[in-house]
Protein backbone atom coordinates (compact mmCIF):
# COMPACT_ATOMS: atom_id res chain seq x y z
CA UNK A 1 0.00 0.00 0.00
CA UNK A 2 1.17 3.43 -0.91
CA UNK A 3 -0.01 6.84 1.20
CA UNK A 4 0.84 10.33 -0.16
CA UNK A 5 2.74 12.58 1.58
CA UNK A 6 4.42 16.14 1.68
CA UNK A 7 7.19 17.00 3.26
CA UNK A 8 9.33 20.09 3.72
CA UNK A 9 12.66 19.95 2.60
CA UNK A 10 15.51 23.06 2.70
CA UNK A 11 15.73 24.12 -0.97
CA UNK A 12 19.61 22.66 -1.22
CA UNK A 13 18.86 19.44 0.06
CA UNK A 14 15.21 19.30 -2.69
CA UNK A 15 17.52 19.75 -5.29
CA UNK A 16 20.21 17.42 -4.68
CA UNK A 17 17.68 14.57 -3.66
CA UNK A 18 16.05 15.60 -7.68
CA UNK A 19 19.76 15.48 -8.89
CA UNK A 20 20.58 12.28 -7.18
CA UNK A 21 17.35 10.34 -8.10
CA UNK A 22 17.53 11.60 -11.92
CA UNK A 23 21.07 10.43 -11.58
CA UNK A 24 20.31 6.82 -10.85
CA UNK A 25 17.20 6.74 -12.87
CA UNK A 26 14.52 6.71 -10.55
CA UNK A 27 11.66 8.97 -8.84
CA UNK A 28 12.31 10.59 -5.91
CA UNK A 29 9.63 9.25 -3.79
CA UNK A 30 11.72 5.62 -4.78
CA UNK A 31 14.73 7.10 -3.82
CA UNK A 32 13.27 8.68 0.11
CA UNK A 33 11.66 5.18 0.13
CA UNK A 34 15.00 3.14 -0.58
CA UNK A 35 16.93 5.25 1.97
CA UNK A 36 14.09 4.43 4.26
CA UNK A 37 14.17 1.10 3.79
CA UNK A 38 17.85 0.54 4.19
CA UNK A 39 17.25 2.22 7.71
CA UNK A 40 16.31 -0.99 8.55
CA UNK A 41 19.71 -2.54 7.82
CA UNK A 42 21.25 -0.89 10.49
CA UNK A 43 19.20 -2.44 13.30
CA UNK A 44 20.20 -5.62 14.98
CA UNK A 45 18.11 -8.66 15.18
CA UNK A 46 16.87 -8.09 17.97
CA UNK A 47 15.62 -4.43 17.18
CA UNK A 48 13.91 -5.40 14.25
CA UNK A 49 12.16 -8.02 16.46
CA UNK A 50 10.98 -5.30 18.70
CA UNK A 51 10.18 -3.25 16.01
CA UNK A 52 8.03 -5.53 14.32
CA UNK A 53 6.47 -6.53 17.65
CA UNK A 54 5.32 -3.09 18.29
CA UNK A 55 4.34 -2.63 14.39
CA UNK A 56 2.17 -5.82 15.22
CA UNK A 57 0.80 -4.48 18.54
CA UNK A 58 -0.36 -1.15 16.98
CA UNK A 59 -2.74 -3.34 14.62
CA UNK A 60 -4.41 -4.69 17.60
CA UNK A 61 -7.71 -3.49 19.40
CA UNK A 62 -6.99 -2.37 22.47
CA UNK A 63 -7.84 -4.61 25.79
CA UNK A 64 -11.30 -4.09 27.28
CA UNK A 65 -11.21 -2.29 30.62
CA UNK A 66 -10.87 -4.24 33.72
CA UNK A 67 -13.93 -5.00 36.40
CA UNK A 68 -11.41 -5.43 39.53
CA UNK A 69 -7.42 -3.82 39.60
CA UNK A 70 -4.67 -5.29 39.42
CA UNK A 71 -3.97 -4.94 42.92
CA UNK A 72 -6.94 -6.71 44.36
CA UNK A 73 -7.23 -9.40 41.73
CA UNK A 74 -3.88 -10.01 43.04
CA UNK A 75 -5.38 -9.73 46.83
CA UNK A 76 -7.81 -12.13 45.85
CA UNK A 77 -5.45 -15.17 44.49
CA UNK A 78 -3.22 -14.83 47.32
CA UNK A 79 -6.40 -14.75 49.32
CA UNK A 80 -7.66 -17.74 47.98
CA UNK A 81 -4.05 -19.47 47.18
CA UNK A 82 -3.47 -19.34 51.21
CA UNK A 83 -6.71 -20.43 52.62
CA UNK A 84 -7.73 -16.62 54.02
CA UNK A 85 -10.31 -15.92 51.79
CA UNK A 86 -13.15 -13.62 53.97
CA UNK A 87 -16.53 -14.81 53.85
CA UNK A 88 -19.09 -12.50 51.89
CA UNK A 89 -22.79 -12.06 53.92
């Protein structure tokens, strides 16, 4: 998938990107997305794990709101887990 974009570039830096991309033959949206790209070259394994595990966990719906906190689910297992669970009335 493709998205447009515009970005803001200081006039030097527009020009050489449209001298460097004529240069080699391609458009310069290829050549900002080849430079991109290779970004990804530099990371070690384990970075581009983490980055694709948070690219994965952005896709996701979010979790539904708890009914108890953390804290006295928590309460509650231990409760339970060492016999001291209080009786309700």
């Amino acid at each position: 998938m493709k998205k447009k974009i515009t970005i803001t570039l200081k006039t030097e830096i527009a020009d050489q990107a449209k001298a460097l991309a004529k240069s080699q033959g391609i458009s310069l949206s290829e050549l900002i997305s080849r430079k991109l790209e290779s970004l990804d070259e530099d990371l070690s394994p384990s970075q581009l794990a983490a980055k694709r595990l948070l690219e994965h966990l952005k896709n996701q719906p979010p979790f539904p709101p708890q009914e108890k906190s953390d804290k006295e689910m928590r309460h509650e297992y231990l409760a339970k887990k060492y016999g001291l669970e209080e009786e309700k009335s």
